[in-house]
Protein backbone atom coordinates (compact mmCIF):
# COMPACT_ATOMS: atom_id res chain seq x y z
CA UNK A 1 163.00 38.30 217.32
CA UNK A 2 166.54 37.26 219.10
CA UNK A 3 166.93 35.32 216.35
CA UNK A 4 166.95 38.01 213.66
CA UNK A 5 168.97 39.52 215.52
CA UNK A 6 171.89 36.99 215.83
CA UNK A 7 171.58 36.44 212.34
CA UNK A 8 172.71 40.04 211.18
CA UNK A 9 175.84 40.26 210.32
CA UNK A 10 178.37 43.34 211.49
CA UNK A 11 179.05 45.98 208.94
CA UNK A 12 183.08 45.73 208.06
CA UNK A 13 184.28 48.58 207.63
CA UNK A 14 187.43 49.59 206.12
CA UNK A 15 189.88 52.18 207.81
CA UNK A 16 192.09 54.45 205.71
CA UNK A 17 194.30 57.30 206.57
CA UNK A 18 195.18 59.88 203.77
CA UNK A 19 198.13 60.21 202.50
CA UNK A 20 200.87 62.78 202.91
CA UNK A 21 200.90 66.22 201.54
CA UNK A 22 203.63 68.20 200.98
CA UNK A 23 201.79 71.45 201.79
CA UNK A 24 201.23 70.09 205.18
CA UNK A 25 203.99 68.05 206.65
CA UNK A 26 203.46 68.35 210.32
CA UNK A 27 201.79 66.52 212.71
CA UNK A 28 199.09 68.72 213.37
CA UNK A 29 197.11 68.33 210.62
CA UNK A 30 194.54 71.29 211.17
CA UNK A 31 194.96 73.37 208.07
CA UNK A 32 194.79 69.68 206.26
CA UNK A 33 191.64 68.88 207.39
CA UNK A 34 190.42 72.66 206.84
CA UNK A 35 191.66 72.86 203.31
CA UNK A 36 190.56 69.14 202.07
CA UNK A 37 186.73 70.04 204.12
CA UNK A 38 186.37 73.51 201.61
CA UNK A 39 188.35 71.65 198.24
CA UNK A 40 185.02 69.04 199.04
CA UNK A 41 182.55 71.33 199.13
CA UNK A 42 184.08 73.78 196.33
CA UNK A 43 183.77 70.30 194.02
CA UNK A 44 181.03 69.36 194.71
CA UNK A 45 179.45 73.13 194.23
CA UNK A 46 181.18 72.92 190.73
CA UNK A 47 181.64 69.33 189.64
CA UNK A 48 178.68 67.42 191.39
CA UNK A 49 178.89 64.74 194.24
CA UNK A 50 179.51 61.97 191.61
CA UNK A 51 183.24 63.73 190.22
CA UNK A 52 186.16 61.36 191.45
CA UNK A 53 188.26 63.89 192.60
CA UNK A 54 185.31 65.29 195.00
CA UNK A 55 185.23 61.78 196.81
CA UNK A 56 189.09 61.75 197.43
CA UNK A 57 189.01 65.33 199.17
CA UNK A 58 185.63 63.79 200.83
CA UNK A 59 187.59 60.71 202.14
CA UNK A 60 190.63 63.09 203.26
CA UNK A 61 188.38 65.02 205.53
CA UNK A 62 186.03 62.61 206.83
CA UNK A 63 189.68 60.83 207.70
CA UNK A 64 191.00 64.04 209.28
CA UNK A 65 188.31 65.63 210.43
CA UNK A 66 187.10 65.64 214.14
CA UNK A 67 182.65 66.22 213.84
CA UNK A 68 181.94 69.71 213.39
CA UNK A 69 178.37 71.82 214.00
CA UNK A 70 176.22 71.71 211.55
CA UNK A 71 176.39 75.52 209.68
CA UNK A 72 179.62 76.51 211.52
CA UNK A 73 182.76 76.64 209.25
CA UNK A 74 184.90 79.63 208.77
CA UNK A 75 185.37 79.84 204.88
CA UNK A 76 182.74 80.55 202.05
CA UNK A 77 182.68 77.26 200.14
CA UNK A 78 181.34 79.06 196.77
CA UNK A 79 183.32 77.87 193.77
């Protein structure tokens, strides 16, 4: 069984921070992560999980993003 073990290999895994946007350009990047979390779910409501654009505002707030409760966000995410 140890040796199934030491034969896995380590998921790699790679890191990417989003890009800048000019309707946030401080530091704090709270209303960034807010805005890309609800643009997400709005797509997805309206376009599907499969829609390109849906998985870049996905990637944005997964990046910025700090984990949140599950059924606790402070906007209606209707489209």
């Amino acid at each position: 069984m140890a040796e199934a073990a030491a034969e896995e290999k380590p998921v790699k895994r790679i890191l990417q921070t989003v890009g800048f946007d000019a309707r946030f350009p401080n530091t704090n990047q709270t209303r960034h992560c807010f805005q890309s979390y609800i643009d997400y779910h709005k797509c997805v409501n309206a376009k599907g999980e499969d829609f390109a654009p849906c998985k870049q505002f996905f990637r944005a707030y997964k990046s910025l993003c700090p984990k949140r409760e599950a059924g606790k966000f402070p906007a209606s995410l209707e489209p």
